[in-house]
Structure formats: C-alpha cells, structure tokens
Protein backbone atom coordinates (compact mmCIF):
# COMPACT_ATOMS: atom_id res chain seq x y z
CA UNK A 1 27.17 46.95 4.82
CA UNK A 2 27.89 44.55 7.96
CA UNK A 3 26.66 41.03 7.55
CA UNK A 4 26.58 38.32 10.08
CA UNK A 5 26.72 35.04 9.28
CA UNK A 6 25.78 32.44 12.62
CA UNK A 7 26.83 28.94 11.63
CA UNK A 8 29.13 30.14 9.16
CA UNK A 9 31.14 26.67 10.09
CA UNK A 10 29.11 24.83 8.63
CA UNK A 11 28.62 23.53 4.67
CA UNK A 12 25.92 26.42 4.19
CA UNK A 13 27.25 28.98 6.28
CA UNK A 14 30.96 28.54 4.36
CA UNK A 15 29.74 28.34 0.67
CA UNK A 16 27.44 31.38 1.25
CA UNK A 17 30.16 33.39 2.92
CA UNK A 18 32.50 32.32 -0.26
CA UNK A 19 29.58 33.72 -2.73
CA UNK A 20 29.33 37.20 -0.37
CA UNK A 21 33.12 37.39 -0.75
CA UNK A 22 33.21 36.84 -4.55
CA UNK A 23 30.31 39.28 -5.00
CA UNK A 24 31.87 41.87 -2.68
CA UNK A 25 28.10 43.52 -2.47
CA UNK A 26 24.80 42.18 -1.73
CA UNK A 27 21.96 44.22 -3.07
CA UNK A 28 24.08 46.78 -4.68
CA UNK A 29 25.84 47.09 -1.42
CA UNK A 30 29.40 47.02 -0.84
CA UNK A 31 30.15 44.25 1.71
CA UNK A 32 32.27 46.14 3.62
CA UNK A 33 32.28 43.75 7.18
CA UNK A 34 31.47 40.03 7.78
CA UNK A 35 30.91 38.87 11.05
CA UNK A 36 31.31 34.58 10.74
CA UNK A 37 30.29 32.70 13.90
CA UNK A 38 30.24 29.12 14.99
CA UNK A 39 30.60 27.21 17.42
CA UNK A 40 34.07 26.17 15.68
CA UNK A 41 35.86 29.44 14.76
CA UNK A 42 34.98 29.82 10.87
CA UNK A 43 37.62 30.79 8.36
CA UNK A 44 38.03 33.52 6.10
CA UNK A 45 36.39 33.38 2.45
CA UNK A 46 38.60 33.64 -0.17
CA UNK A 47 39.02 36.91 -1.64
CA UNK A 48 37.25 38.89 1.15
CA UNK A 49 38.53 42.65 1.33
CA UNK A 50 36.57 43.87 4.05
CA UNK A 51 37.31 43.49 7.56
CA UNK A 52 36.46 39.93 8.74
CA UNK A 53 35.78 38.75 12.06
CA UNK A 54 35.96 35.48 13.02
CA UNK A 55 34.20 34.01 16.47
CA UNK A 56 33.31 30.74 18.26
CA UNK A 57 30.40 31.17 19.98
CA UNK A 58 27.01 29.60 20.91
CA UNK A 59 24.20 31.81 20.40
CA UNK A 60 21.55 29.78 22.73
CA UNK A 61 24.44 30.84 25.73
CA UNK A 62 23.67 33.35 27.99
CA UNK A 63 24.79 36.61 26.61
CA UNK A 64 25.96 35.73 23.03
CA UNK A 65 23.08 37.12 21.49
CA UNK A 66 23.05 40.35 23.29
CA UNK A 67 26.77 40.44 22.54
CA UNK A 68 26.41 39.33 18.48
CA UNK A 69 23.39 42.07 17.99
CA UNK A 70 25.55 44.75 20.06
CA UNK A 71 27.55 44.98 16.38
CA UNK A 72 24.34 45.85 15.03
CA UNK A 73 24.71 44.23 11.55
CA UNK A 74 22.95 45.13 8.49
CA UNK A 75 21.45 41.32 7.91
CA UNK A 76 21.57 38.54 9.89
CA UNK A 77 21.94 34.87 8.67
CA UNK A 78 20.55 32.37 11.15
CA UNK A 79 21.77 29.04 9.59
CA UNK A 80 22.93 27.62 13.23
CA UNK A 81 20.98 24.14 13.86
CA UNK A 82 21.89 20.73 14.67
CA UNK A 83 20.59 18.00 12.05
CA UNK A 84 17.60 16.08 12.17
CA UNK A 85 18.86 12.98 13.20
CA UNK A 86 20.80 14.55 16.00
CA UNK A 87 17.65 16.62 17.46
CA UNK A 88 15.63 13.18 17.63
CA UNK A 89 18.50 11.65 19.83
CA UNK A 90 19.11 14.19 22.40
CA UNK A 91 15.91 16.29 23.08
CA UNK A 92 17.28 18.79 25.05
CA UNK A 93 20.21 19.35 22.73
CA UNK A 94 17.69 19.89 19.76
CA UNK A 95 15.63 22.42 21.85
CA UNK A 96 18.74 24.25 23.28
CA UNK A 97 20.28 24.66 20.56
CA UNK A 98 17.24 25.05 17.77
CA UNK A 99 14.48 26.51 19.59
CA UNK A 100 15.87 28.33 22.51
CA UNK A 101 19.26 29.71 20.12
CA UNK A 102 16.69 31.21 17.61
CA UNK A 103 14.39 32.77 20.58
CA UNK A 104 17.36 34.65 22.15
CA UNK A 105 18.65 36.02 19.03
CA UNK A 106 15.29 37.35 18.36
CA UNK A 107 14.77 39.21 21.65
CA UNK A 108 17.96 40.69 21.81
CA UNK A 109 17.31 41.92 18.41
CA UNK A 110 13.73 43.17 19.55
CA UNK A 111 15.50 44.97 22.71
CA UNK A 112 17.75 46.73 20.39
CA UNK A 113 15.12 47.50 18.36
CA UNK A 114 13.40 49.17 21.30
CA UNK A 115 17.06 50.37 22.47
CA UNK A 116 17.48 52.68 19.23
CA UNK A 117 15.18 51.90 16.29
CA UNK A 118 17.67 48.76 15.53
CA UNK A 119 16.02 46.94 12.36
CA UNK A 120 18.27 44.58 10.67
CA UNK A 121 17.05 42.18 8.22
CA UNK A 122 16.92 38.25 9.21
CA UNK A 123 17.01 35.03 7.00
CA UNK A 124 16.81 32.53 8.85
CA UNK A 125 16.84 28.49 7.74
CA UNK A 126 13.73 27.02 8.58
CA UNK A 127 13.05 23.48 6.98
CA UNK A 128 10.44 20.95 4.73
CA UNK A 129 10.08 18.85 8.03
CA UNK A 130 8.01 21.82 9.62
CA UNK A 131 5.23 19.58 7.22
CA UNK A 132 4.49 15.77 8.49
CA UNK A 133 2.41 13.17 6.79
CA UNK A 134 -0.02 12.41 5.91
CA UNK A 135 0.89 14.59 2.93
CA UNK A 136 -0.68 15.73 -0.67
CA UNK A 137 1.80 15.62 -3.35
CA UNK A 138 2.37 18.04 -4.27
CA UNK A 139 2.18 20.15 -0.81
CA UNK A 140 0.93 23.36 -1.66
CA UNK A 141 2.12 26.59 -0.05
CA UNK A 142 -1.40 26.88 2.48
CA UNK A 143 -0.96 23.44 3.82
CA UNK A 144 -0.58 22.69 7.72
CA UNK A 145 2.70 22.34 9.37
CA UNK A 146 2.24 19.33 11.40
CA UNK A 147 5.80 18.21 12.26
CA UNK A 148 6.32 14.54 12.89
CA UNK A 149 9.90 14.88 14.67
CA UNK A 150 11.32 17.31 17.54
CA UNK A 151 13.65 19.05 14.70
CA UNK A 152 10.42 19.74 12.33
CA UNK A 153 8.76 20.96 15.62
CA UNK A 154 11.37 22.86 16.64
CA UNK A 155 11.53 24.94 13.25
CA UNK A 156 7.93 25.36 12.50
CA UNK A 157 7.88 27.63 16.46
CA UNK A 158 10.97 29.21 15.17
CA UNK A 159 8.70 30.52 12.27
CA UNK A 160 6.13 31.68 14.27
CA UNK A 161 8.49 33.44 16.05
CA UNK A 162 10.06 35.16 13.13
CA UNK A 163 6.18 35.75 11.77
CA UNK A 164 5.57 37.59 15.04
CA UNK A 165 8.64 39.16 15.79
CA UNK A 166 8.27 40.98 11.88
CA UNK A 167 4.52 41.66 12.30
CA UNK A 168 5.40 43.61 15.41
CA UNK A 169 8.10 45.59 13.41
CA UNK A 170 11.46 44.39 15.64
CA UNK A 171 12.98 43.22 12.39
CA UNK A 172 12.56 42.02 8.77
CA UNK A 173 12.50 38.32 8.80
CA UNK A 174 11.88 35.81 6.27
CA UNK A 175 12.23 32.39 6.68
CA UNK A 176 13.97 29.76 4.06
CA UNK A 177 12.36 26.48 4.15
CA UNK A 178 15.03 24.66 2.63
CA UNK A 179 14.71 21.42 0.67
CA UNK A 180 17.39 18.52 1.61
CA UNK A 181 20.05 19.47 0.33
CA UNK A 182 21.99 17.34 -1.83
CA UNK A 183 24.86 16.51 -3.13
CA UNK A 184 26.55 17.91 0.79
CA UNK A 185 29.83 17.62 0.14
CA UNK A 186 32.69 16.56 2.96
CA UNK A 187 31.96 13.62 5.13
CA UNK A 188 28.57 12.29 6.21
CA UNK A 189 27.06 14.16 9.16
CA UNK A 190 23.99 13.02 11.71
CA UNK A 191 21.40 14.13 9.80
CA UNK A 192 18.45 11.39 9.06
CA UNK A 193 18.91 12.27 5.96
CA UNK A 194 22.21 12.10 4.91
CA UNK A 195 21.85 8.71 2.55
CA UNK A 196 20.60 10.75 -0.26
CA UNK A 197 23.92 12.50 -0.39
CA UNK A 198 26.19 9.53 0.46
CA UNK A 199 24.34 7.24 -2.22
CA UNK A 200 25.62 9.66 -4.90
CA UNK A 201 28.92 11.81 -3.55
CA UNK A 202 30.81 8.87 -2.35
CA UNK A 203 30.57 6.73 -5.59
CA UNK A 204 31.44 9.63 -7.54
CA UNK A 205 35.14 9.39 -6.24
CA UNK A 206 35.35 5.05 -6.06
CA UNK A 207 34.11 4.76 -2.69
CA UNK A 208 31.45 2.71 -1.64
CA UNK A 209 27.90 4.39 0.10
CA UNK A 210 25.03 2.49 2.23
CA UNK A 211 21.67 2.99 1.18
CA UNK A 212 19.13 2.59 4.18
CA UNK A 213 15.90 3.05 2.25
CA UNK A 214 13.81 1.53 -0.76
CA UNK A 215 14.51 3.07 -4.29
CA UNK A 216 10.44 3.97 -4.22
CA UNK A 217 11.01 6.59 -1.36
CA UNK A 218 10.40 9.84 -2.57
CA UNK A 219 12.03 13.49 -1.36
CA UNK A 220 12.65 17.30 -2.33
CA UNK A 221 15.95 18.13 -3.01
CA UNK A 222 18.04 20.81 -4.13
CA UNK A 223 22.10 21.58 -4.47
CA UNK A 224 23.55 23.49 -2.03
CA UNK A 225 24.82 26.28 -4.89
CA UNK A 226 20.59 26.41 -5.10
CA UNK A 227 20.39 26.83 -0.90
CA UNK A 228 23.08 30.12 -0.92
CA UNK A 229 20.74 31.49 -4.00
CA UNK A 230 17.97 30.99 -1.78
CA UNK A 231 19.33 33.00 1.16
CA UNK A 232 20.87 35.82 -1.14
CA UNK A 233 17.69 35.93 -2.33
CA UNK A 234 16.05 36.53 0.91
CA UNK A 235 18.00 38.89 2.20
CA UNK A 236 17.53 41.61 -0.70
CA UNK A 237 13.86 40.48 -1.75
CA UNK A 238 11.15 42.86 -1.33
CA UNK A 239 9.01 42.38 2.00
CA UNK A 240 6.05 43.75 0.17
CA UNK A 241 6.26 41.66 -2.03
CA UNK A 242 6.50 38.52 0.30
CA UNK A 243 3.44 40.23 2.45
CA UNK A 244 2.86 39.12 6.17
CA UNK A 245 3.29 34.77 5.79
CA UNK A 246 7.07 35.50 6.23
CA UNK A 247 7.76 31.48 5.37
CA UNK A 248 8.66 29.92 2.36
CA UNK A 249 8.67 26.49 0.64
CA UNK A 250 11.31 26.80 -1.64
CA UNK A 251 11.50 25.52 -5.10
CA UNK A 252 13.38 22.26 -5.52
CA UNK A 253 13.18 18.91 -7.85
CA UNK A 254 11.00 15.86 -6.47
CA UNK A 255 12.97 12.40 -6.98
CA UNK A 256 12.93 9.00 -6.19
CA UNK A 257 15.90 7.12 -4.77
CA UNK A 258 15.76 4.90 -7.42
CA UNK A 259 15.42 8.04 -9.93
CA UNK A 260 18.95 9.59 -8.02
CA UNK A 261 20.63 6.46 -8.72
CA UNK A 262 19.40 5.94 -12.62
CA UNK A 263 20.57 10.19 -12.50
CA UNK A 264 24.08 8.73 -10.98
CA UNK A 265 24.06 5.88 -13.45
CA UNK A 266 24.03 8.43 -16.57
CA UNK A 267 26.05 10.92 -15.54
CA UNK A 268 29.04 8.48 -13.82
CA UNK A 269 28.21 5.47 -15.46
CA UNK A 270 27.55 1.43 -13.91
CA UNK A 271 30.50 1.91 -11.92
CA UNK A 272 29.33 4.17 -9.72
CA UNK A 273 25.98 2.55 -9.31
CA UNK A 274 27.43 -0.51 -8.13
CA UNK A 275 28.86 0.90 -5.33
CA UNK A 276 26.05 1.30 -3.63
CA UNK A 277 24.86 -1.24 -0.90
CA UNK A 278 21.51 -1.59 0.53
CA UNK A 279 21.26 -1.91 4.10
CA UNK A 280 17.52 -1.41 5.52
CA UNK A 281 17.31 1.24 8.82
CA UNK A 282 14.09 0.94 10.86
CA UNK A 283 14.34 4.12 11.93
CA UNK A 284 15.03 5.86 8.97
CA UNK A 285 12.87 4.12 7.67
CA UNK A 286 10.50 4.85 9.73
CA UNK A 287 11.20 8.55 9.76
CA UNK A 288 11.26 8.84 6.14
CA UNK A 289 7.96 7.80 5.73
CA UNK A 290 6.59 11.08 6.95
CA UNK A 291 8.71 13.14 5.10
CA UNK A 292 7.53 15.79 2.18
CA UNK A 293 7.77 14.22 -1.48
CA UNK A 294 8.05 17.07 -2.97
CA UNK A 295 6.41 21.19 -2.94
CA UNK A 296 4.14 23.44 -5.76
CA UNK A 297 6.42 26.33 -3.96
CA UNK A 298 4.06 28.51 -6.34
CA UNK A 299 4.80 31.69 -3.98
CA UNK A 300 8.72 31.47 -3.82
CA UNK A 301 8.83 31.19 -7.71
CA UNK A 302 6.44 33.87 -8.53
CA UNK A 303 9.09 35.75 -6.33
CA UNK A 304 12.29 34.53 -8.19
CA UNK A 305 13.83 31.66 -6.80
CA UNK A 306 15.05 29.21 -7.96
CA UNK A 307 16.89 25.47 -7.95
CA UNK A 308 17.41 22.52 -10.16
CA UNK A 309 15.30 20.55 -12.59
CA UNK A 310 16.53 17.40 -12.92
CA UNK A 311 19.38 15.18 -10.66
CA UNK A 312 21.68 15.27 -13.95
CA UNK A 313 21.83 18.84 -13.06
CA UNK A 314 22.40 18.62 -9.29
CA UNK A 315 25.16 15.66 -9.72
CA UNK A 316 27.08 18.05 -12.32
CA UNK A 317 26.79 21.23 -10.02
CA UNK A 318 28.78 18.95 -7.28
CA UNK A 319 31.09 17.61 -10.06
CA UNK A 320 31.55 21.51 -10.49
CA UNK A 321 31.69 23.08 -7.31
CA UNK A 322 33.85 19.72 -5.19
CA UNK A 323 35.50 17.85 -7.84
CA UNK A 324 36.81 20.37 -9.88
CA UNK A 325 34.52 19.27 -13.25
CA UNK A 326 36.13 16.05 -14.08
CA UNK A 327 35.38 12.70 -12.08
CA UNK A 328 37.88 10.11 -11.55
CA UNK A 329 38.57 7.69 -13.95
C-alpha cells in the first residue's frame, strides 16, 4: 500500500505519519510506501521500513497536483490548510491555499480517474467552523453549514466538492470535520483559536499563557491522539456504511474555558492555574462568539469513532504523548 500524506509538516500530518509507521499496515495492509509533503520538507517517522519520500511542495501550484496523483497512491490525506486566524487576515492566501489547493487535487485525481480507472481513497480535514451561529446546542448532524468566517467558508465548498467528486465515482472521499484540537503541542500558531491550547500546555511546563476570552465561552474539543484516530478511521471505514453525506461531525467533549482551567487545576494543581493571565481580544472575541459549543455527532459514533470524555483525560494524553508522563515539579 502507497499512502500520501499532504501537510505531513504539520502537528497532524507528523503524529499521524508516526502512528502509520508504528502500525506498519493500515487496514490489514502492509504500508509498504509513504509519500510526506509540505510545503517544508517533512521528516521521516520513526521506525518506518518502507520506502519514504519526502517533498516540499504546494499543492494549489500549478502542476503539483498532477505531479503528486501521477504516483497514484492507495489513500490520500488532505490535511494541508492554513489556520483560521490566518485565512481571515489574508483572503487570498486562505482561498489559494484552502479552496483552490483542495479543487486541484481533486481534478487531477478525477482526470486520472478518467486516465485509467484511478480510484484512490481521500480523507480529507474539513472543520466545526463549516457551522456559524446562531447555533442549537447540541448541533445535530442535519443542521446547516452557514460559515461565519472565510476559513469555515472555505471548508464547507471543499465538502461539496468531495460530496460531488465521490457521487460521480472519481474517488472515495470522506471528509473529517475535526473538533479544535487541543492540547497542540509546540509553539502557538495563527489559528483564532489557539488560547484553548496555550491556557493549558504552557502552564503545564512553568510558563505563563494569555487568555483572550471569558471562562463562560464554550467549544468542542478533542486531543490530537483523538484527530489521527479519526483519520485512520476514515480511511479504512466502510463507504456503505457512511452512505452518500460523505461529511462528518466528529465526536469530541464540550467544555467551558472556565471548565479547562478547573480540568488544569486538578490534574497540575494551583500552580498552573495561576499562570494564566486574562487579556480580552475583540476580535477573538468577536469570532468566538459564532463558534460551535459542542456536536450530538450521533452518525460518526454509530460508525466507531471516537475521542475524549472529560479534559482530565485530554490534559493526561498531552502529559503522555509531549511530556513524557511526568510534569515538572
């Protein structure tokens, strides 16, 4: 099996490349190839036998995509994006790079298709901001996609795309509608919502974290061991089973800021908690007020996935996975 991974740079793209390694099959499989691009050359996972190749690339360039699907892998991880907060700011960056990326992988994929019966399958990351207030809580799987921002916008088309592209048989797509995800480890990035990691992964290791929001603000998280189960999960899950609405709201754990911190509070102590200092952002403000408190995600559990119940439980995955299971005194 050949597996391509676009955006394998990034947090996502490395941890689930790590998991394919360590597996060394996918679906009963033997991984036997990884493709890993970026627009940064990726690395090499751990413990990867198979033959590896490594690219920088941009896939909304002319001719990448043609190029990438020439290699005709078996499934085809489209995690490359840029953040939220970064697709508000530059508008033609966000559609470049979100919208018209996606649309040329697609029809290159769709020409090979046509080419020789080509019919990989895709996962792609789609998003919770494809869904903009006002909002029922819980959202249930048959609500609207109304998208409030130019990322959420640019992701629900991208799923139309993918629903179209799979009804008209070019490939088998299925589309991850990932909840933030949180605790992201490394340093913070541009997305809008970045705080809710900060506020808890840099007071875990003594350093202080700005909180931009109220404690009442309310959001659907899950830990990013949860996100690479949801994309192994949607690359080897039955299509019958998931039926023609090709886009799912995946399961995750609804929280308050102010229930993260009492989580961070218990699990690291006063400490920790006291580290964090509020310091109000209009605009995030602002944009967080349209943003999805939390899912039913009935259909994705009924088809077996699956995420955190409780922030306890997402703090002590990152205490696992980044800080090798002890915190700092």
């Amino acid at each position: 099996m050949h597996i391509l991974i676009i955006g394998a740079a990034g947090m996502v793209g490395r941890k689930l490349a790590a998991r394919l390694a360590k597996d060394g099959n996918l679906d009963g499989r033997a991984i036997e190839a990884m493709t890993l691009i970026d627009v940064v050359t990726p690395e090499v996972p751990a413990g990867f036998t198979g033959k590896a190749v490594l690219e920088s690339g941009d896939v909304s360039a002319a001719g990448e995509a043609e190029r990438i699907v020439a290699k005709r892998p078996d499934v085809i991880f489209h995690l490359a994006a840029i953040v939220s907060g970064e697709a508000e700011l530059d508008f033609d960056k966000g559609y470049r790079i979100n919208l018209d990326g996606t649309r040329h992988l697609f029809d290159a994929i769709r020409v090979a298709h046509v080419q020789d019966g080509y019919k990989p399958r895709v996962v792609f990351t789609s998003s919770i901001a494809v869904f903009g207030a006002p909002l029922p809580y819980p959202i249930p799987d048959d609500f609207h996609t109304t998208p409030l921002t130019s990322y959420g916008t640019q992701k629900a088309i991208c799923e139309l795309l993918l629903s179209d592209y799979s009804r008209r048989g070019f490939f088998d797509g299925i589309g991850i509608r990932l909840p933030t995800i949180c605790i992201r480890p490394g340093m913070p990035n541009k997305a809008a919502s970045g705080f809710f990691s900060n506020i808890l992964r840099e007071p875990l290791v003594g350093q202080e974290a700005v909180l931009p929001v109220s404690e009442d603000v309310r959001h659907w998280h899950a830990s990013p061991r949860a996100a690479v189960g949801f994309l192994i999960d949607g690359a080897t899950i039955s299509i019958e089973k998931v039926g023609p609405r090709r886009n799912l709201s995946m399961p995750g754990l609804s929280a308050t800021v102010g229930e993260q911190i009492e989580a961070l509070r218990r699990v690291a102590g006063e400490k920790a908690v006291s580290l964090i200092r509020r310091e109000p952002d209009e605009m995030i403000m602002r944009m967080c007020a349209g943003w999805a408190p939390g899912f039913e995600a009935k259909r994705a559990i009924e088809l077996g996935f699956t995420a955190e119940t409780s922030f306890d439980q997402i703090i002590k995955v990152h205490i696992e996975d980044e800080l090798g299971g002890t915190l700092l005194s």
